[in-house]
PDB file of N, CA and C in Angstrom:
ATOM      1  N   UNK A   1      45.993 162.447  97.338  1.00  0.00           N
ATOM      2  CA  UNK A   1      45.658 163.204  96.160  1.00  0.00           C
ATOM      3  C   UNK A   1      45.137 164.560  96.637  1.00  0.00           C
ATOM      4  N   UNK A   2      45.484 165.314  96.014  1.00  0.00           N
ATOM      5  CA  UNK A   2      45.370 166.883  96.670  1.00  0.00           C
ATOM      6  C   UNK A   2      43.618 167.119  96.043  1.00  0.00           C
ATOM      7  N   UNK A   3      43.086 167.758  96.880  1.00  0.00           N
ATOM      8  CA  UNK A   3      41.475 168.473  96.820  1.00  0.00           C
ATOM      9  C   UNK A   3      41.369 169.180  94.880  1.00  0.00           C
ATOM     10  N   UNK A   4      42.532 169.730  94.198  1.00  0.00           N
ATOM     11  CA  UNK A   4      42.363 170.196  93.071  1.00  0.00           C
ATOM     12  C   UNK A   4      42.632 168.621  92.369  1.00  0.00           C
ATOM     13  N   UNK A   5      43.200 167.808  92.428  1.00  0.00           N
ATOM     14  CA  UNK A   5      43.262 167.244  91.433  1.00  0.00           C
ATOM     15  C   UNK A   5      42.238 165.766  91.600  1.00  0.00           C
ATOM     16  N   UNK A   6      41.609 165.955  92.665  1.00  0.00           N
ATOM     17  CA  UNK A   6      40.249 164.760  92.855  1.00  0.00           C
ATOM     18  C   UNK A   6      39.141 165.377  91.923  1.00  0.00           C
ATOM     19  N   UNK A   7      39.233 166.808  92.432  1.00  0.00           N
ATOM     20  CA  UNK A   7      37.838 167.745  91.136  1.00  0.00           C
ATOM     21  C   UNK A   7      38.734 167.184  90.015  1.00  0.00           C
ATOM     22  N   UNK A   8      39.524 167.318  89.657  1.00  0.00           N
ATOM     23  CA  UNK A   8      39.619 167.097  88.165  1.00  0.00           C
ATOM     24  C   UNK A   8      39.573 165.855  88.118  1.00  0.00           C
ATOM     25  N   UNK A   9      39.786 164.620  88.675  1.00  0.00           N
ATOM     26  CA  UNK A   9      39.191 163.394  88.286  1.00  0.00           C
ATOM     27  C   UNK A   9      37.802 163.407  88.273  1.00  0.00           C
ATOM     28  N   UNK A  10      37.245 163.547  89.275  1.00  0.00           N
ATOM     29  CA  UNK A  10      35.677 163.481  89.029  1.00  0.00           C
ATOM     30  C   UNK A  10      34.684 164.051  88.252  1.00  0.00           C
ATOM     31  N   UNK A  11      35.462 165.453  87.717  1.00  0.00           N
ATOM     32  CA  UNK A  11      35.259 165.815  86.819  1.00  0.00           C
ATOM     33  C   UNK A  11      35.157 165.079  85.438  1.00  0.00           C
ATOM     34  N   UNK A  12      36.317 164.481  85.663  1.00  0.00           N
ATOM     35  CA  UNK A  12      36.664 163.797  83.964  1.00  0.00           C
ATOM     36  C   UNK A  12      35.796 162.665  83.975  1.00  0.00           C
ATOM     37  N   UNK A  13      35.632 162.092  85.134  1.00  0.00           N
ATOM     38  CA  UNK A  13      34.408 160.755  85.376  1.00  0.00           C
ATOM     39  C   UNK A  13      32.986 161.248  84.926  1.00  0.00           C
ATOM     40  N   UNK A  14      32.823 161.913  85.379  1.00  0.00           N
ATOM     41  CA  UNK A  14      31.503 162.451  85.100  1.00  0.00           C
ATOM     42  C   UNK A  14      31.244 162.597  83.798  1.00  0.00           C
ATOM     43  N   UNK A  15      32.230 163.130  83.086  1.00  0.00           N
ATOM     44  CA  UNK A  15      31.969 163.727  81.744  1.00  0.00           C
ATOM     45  C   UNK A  15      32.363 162.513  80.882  1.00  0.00           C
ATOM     46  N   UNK A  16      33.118 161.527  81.111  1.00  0.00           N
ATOM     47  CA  UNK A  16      32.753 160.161  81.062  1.00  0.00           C
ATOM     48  C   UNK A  16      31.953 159.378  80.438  1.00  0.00           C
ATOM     49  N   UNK A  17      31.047 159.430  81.807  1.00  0.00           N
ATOM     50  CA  UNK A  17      29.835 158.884  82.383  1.00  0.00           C
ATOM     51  C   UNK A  17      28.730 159.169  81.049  1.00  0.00           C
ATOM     52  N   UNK A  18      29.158 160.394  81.059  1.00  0.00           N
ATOM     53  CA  UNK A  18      27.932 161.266  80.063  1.00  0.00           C
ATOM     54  C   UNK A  18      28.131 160.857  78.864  1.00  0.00           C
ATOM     55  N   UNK A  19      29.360 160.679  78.505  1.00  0.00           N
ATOM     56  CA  UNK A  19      29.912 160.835  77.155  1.00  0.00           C
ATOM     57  C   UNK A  19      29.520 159.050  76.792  1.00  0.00           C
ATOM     58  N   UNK A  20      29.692 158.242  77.097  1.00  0.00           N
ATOM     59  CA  UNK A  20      29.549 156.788  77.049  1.00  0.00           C
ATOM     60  C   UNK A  20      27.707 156.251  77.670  1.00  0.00           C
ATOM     61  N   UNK A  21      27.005 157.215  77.862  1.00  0.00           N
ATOM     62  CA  UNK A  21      25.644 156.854  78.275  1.00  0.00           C
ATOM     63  C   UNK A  21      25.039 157.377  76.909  1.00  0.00           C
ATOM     64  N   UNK A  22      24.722 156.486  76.114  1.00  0.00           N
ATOM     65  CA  UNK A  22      23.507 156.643  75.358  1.00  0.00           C
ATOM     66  C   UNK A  22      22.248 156.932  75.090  1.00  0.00           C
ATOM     67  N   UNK A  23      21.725 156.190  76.537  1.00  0.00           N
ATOM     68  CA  UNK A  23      19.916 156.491  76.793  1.00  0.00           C
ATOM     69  C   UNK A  23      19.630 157.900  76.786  1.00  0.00           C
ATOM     70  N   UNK A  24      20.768 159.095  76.860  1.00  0.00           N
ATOM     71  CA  UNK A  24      20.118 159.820  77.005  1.00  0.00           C
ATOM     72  C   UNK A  24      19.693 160.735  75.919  1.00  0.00           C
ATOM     73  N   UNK A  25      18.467 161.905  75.688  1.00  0.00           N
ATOM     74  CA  UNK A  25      18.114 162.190  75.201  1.00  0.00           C
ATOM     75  C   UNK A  25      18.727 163.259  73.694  1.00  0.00           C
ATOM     76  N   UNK A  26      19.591 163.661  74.492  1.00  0.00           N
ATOM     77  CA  UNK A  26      20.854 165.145  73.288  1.00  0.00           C
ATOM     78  C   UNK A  26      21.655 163.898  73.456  1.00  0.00           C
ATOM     79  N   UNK A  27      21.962 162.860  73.457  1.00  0.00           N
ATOM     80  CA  UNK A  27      23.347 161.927  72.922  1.00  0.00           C
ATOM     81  C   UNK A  27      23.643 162.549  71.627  1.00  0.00           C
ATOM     82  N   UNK A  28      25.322 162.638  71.275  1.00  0.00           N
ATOM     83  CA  UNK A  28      24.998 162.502  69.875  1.00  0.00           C
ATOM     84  C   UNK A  28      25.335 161.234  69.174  1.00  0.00           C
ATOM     85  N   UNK A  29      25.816 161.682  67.913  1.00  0.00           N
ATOM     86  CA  UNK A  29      25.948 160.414  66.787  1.00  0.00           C
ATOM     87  C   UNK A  29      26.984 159.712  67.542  1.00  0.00           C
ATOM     88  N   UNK A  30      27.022 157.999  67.783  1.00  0.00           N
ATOM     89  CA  UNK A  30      28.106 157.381  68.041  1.00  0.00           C
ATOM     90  C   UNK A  30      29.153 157.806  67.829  1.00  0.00           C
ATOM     91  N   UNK A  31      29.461 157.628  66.410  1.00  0.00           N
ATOM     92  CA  UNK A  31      30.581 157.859  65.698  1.00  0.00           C
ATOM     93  C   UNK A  31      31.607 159.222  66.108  1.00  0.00           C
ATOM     94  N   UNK A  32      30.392 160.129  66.501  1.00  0.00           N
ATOM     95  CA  UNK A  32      31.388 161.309  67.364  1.00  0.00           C
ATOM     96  C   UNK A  32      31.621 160.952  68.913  1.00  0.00           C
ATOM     97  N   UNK A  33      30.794 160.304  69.502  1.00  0.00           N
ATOM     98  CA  UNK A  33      31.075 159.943  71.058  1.00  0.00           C
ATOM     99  C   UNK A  33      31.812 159.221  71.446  1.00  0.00           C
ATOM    100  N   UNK A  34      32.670 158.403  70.340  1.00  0.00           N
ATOM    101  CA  UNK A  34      33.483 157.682  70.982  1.00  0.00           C
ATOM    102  C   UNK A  34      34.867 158.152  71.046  1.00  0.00           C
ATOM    103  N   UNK A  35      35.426 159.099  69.872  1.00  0.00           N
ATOM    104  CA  UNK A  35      36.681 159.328  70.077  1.00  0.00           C
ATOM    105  C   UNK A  35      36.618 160.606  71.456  1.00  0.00           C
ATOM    106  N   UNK A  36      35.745 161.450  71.078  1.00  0.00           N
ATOM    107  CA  UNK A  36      35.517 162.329  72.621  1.00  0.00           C
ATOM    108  C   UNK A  36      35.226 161.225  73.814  1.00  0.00           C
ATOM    109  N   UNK A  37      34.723 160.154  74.035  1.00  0.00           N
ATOM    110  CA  UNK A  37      34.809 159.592  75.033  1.00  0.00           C
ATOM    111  C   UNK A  37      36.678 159.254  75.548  1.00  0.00           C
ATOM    112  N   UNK A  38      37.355 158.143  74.426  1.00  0.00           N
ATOM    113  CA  UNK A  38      38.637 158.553  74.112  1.00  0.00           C
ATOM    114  C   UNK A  38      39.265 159.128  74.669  1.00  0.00           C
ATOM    115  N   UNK A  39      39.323 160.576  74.189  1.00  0.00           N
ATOM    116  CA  UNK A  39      40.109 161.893  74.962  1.00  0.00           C
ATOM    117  C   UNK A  39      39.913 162.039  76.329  1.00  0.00           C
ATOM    118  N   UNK A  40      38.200 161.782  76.551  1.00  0.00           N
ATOM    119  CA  UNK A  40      38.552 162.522  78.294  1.00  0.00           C
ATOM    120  C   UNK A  40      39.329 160.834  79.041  1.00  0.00           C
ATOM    121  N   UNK A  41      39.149 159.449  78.209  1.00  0.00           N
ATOM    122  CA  UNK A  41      39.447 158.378  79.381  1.00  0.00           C
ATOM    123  C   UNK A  41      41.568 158.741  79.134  1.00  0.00           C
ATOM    124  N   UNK A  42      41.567 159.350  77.894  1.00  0.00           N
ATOM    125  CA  UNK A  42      43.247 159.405  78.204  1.00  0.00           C
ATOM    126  C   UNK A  42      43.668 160.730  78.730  1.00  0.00           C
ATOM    127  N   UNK A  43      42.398 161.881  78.762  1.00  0.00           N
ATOM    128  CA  UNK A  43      42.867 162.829  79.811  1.00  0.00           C
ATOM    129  C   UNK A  43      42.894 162.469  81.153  1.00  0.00           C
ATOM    130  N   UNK A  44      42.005 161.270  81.678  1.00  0.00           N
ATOM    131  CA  UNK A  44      42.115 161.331  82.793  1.00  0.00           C
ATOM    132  C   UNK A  44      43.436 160.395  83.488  1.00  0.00           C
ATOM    133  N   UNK A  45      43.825 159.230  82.389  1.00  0.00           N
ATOM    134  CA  UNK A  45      44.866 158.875  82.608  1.00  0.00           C
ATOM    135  C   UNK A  45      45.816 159.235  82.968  1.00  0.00           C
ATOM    136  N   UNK A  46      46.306 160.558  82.235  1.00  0.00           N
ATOM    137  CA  UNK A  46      47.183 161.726  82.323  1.00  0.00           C
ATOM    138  C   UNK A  46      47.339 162.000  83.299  1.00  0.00           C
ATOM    139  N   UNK A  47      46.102 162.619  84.111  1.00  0.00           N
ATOM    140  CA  UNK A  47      46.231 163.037  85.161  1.00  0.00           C
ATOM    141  C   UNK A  47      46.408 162.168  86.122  1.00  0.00           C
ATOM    142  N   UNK A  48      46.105 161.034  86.176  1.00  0.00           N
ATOM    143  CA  UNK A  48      46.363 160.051  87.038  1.00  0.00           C
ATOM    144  C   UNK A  48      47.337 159.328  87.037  1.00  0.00           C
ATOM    145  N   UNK A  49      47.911 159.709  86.023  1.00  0.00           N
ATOM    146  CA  UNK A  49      49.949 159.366  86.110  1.00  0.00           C
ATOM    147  C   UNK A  49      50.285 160.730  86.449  1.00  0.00           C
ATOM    148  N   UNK A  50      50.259 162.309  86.741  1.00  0.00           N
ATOM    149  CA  UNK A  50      50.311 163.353  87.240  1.00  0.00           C
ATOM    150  C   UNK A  50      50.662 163.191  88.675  1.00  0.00           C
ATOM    151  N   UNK A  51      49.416 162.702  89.182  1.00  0.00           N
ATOM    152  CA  UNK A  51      49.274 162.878  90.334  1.00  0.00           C
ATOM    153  C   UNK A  51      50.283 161.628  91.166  1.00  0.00           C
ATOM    154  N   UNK A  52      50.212 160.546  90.467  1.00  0.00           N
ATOM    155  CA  UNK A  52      51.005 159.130  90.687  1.00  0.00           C
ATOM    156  C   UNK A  52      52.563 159.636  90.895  1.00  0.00           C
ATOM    157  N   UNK A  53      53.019 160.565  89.478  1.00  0.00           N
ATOM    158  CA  UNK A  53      54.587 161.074  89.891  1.00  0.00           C
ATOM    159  C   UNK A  53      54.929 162.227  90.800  1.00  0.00           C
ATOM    160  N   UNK A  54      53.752 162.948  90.827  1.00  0.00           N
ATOM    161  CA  UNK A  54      53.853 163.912  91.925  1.00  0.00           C
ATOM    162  C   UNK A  54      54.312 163.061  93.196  1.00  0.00           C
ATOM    163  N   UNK A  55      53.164 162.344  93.746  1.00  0.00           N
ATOM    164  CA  UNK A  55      53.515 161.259  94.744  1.00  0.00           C
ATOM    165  C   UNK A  55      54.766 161.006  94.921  1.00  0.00           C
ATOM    166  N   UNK A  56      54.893 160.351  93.991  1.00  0.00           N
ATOM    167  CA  UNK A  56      56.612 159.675  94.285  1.00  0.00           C
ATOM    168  C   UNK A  56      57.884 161.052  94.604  1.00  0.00           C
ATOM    169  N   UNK A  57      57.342 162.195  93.545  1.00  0.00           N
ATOM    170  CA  UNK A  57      58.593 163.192  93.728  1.00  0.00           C
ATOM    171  C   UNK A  57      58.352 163.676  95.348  1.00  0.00           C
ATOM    172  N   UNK A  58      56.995 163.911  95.660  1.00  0.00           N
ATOM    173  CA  UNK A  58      56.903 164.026  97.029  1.00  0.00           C
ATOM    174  C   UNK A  58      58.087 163.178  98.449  1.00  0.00           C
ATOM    175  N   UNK A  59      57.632 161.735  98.006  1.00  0.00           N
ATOM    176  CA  UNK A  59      57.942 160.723  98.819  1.00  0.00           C
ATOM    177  C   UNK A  59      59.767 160.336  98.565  1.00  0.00           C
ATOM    178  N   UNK A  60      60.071 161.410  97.508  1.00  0.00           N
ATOM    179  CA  UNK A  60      61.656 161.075  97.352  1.00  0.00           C
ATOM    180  C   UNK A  60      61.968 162.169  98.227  1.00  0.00           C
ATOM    181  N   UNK A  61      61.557 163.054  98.058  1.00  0.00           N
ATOM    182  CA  UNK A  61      61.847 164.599  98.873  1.00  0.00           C
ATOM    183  C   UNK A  61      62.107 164.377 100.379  1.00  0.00           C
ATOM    184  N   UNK A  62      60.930 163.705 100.666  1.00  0.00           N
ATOM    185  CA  UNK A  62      61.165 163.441 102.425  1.00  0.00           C
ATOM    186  C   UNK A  62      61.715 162.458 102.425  1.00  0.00           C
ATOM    187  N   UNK A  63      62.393 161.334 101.682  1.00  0.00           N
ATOM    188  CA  UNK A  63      63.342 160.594 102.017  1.00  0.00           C
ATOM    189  C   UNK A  63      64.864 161.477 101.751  1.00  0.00           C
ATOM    190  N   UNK A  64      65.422 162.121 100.702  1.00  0.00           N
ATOM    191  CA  UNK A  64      66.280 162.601 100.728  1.00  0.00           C
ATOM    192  C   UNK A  64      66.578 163.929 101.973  1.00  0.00           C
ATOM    193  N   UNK A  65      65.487 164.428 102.331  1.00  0.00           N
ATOM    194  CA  UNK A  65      65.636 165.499 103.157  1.00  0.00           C
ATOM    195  C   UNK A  65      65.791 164.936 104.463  1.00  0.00           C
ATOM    196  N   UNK A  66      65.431 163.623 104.950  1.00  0.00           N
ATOM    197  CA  UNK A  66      65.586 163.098 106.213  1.00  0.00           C
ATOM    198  C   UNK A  66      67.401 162.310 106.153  1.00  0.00           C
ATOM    199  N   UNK A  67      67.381 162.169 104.796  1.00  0.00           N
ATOM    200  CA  UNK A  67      69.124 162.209 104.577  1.00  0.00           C
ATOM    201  C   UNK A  67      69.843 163.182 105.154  1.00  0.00           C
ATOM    202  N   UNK A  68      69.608 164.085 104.236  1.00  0.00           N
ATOM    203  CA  UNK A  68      70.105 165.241 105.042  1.00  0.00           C
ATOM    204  C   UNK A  68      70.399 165.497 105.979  1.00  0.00           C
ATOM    205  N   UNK A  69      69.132 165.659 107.040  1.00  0.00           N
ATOM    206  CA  UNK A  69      69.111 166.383 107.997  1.00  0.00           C
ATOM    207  C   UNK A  69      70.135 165.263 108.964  1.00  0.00           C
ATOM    208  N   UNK A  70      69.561 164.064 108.550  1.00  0.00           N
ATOM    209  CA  UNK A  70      70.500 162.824 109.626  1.00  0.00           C
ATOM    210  C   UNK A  70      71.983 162.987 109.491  1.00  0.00           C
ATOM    211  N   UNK A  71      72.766 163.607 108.285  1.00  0.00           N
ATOM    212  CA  UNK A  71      74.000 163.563 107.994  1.00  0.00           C
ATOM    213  C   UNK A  71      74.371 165.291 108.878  1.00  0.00           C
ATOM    214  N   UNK A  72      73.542 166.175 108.884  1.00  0.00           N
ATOM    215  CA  UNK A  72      73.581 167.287 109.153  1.00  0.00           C
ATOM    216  C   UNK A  72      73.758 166.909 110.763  1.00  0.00           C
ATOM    217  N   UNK A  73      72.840 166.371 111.396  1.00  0.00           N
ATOM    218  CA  UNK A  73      72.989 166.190 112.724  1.00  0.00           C
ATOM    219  C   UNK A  73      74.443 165.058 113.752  1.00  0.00           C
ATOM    220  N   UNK A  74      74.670 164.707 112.469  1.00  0.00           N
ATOM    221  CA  UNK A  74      75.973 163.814 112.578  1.00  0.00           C
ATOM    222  C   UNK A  74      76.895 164.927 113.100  1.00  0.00           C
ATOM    223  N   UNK A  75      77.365 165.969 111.938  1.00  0.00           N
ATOM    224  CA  UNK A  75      78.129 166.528 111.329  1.00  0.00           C
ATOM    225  C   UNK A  75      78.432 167.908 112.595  1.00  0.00           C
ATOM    226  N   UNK A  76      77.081 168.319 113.573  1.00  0.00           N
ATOM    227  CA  UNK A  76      76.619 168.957 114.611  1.00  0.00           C
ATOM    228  C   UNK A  76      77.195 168.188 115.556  1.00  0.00           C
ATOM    229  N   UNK A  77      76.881 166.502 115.875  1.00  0.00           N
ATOM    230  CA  UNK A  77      77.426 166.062 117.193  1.00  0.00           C
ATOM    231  C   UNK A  77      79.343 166.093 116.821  1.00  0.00           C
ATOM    232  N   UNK A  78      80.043 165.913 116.047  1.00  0.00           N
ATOM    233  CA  UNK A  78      80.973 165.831 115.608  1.00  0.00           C
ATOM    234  C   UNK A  78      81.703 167.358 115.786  1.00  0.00           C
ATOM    235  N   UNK A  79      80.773 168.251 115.575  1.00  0.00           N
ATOM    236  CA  UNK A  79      81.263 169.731 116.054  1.00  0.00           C
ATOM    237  C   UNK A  79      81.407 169.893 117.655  1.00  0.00           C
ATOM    238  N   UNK A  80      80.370 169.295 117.946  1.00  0.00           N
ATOM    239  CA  UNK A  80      80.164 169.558 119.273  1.00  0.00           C
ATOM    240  C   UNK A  80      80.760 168.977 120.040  1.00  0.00           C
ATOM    241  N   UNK A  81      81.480 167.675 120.289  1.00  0.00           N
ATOM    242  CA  UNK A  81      82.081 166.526 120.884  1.00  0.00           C
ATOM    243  C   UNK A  81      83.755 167.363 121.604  1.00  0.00           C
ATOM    244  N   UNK A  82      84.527 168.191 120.806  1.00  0.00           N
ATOM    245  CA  UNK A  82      85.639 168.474 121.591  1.00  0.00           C
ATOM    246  C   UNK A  82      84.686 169.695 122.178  1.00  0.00           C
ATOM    247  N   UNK A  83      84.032 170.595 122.151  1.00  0.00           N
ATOM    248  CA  UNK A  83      83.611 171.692 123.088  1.00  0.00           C
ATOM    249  C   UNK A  83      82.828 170.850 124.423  1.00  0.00           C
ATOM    250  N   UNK A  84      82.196 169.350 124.071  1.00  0.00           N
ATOM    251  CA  UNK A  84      81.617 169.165 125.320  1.00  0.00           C
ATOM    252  C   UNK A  84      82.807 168.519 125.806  1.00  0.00           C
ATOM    253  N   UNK A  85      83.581 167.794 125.528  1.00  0.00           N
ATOM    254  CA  UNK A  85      85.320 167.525 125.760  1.00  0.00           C
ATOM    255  C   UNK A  85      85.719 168.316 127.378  1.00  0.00           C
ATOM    256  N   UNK A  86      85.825 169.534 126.811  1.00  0.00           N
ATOM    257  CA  UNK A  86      86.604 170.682 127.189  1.00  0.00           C
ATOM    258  C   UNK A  86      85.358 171.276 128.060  1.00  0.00           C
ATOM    259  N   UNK A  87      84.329 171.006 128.647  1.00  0.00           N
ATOM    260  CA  UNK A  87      83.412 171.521 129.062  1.00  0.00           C
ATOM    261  C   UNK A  87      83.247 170.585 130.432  1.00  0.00           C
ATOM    262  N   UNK A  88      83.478 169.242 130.224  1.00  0.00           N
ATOM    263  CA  UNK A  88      83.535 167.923 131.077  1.00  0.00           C
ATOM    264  C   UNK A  88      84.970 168.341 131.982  1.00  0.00           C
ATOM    265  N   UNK A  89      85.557 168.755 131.405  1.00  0.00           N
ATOM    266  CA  UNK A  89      86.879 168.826 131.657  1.00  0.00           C
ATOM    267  C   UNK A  89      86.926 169.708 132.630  1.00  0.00           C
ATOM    268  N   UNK A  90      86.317 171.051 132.488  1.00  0.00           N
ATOM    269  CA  UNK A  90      86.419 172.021 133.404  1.00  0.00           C
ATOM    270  C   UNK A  90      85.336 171.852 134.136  1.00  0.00           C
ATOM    271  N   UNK A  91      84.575 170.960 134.317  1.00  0.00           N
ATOM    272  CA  UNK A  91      83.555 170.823 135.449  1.00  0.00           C
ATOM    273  C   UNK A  91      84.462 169.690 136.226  1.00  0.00           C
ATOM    274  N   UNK A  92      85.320 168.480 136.022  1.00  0.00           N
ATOM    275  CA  UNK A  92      85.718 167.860 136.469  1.00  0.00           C
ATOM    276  C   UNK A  92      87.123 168.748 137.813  1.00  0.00           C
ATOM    277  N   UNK A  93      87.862 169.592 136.816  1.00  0.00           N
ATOM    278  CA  UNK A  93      88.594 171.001 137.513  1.00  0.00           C
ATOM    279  C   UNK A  93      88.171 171.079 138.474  1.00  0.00           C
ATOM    280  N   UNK A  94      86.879 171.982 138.439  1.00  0.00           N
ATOM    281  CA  UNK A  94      85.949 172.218 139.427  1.00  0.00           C
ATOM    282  C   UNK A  94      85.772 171.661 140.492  1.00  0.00           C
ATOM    283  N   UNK A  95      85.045 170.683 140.504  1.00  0.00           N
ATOM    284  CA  UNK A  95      85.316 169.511 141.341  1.00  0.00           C
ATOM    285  C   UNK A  95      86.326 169.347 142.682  1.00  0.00           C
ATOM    286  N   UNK A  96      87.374 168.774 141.630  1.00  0.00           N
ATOM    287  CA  UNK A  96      88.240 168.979 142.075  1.00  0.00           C
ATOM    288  C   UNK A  96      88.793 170.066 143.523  1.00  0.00           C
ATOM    289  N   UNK A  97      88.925 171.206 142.934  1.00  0.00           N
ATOM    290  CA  UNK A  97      89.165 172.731 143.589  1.00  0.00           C
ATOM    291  C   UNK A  97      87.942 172.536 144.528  1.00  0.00           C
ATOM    292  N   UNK A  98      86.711 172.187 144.299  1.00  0.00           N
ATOM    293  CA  UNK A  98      85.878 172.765 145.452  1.00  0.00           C
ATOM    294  C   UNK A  98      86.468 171.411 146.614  1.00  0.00           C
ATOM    295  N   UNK A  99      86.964 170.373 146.221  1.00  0.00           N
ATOM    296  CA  UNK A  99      87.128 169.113 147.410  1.00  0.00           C
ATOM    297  C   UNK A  99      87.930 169.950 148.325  1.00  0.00           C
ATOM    298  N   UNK A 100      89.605 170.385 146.975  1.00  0.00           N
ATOM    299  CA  UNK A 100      90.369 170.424 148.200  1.00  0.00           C
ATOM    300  C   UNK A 100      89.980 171.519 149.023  1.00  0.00           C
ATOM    301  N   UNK A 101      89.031 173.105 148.781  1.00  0.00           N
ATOM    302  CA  UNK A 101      88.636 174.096 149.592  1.00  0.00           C
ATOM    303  C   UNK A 101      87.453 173.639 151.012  1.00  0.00           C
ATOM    304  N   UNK A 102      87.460 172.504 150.290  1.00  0.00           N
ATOM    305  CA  UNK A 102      86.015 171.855 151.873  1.00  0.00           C
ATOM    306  C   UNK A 102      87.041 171.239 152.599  1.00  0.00           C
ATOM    307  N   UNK A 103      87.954 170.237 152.259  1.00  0.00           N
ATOM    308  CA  UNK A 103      89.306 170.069 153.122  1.00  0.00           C
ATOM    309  C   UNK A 103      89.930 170.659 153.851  1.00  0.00           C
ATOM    310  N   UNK A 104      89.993 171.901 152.915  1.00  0.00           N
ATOM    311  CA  UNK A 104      90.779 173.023 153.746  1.00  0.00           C
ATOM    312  C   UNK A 104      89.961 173.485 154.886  1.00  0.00           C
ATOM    313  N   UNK A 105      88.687 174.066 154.420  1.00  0.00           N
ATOM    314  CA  UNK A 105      88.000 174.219 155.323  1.00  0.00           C
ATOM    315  C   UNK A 105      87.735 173.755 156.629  1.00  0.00           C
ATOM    316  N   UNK A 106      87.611 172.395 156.257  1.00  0.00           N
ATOM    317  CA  UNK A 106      87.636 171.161 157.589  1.00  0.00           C
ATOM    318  C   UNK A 106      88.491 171.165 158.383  1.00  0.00           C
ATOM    319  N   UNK A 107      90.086 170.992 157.558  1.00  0.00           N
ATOM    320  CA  UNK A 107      90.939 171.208 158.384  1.00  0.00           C
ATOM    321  C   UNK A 107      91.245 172.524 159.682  1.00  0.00           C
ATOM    322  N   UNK A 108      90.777 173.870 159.028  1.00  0.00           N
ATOM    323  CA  UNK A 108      90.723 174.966 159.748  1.00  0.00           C
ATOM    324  C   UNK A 108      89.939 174.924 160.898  1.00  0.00           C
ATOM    325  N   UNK A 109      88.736 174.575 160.275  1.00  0.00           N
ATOM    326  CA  UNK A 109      87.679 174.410 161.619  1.00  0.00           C
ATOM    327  C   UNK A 109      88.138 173.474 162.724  1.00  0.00           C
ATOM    328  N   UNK A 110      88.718 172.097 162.344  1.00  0.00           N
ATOM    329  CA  UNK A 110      88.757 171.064 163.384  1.00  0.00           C
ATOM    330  C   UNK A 110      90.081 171.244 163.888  1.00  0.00           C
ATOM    331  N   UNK A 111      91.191 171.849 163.299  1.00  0.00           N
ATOM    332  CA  UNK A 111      92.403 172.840 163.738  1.00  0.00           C
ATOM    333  C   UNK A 111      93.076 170.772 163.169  1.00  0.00           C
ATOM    334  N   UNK A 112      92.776 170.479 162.398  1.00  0.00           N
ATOM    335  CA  UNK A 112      93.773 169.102 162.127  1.00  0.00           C
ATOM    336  C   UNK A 112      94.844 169.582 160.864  1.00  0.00           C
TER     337      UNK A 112
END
C-alpha cells in the first residue's frame, strides 16, 4: 500500500474512531453520528477496494511485461542464431587455414 493511501486509511480510522465514540464531550446527536459514521466506514471501503485493484493492475503489469520481454528475447535469440551460424563458421575457416600454415611451416623448417 503506497505511503498516500495508508494516510488516507488512517485517516478515515481515526475519524471513525471519533465519529462512533460517544463518551466524548462535543459528541453530537446519535441520530446524526451514525449516518456520518456510515459515510466515512464506506469511504474507507472505497478506498480499500482502490488500493486492492490498483494491486492487482500492478501485479498484471509485471506479469504481462515479463511476457513480453520473454517472447522479445526469444524473438532476439532467433535473430541471432544464423549470424552466430556464420560466425562459428568462419572461426572454424580459420582454424582450419592457421593448421595448414603451421604445417607448412613445419614442413619448411624440417625441409620434410
Amino acid at each position: 500500500m503506497t505511503p498516500v493511501a495508508q494516510r488516507i486509511v488512517m485517516g478515515l480510522a481515526v475519524l471513525m474512531c471519533l465519529g462512533l465514540s460517544s463518551s466524548l464531550p462535543c459528541a453530537a446527536e446519535t441520530s446524526k453520528v451514525g449516518p456520518a459514521t456510515k459515510q466515512v466506514e464506506s469511504g474507507a471501503r472505497q478506498v480499500g477496494r482502490g488500493v486492492e485493484d490498483t494491486a492487482k493492475g500492478v501485479g498484471n503489469t509485471v506479469v504481462e511485461g515479463a511476457k513480453v520481454a520473454g517472447e522479445k528475447m526469444q524473438e532476439a535469440g532467433k535473430t541471432a542464431q544464423p549470424q552466430v551460424e556464420n560466425t562459428l563458421h568462419k572461426v572454424k575457416d580459420g582454424a582450419e587455414a592457421a593448421e595448414t600454415s603451421v604445417k607448412n611451416f613445419v614442413n619448411k623448417l624440417f625441409g620434410k
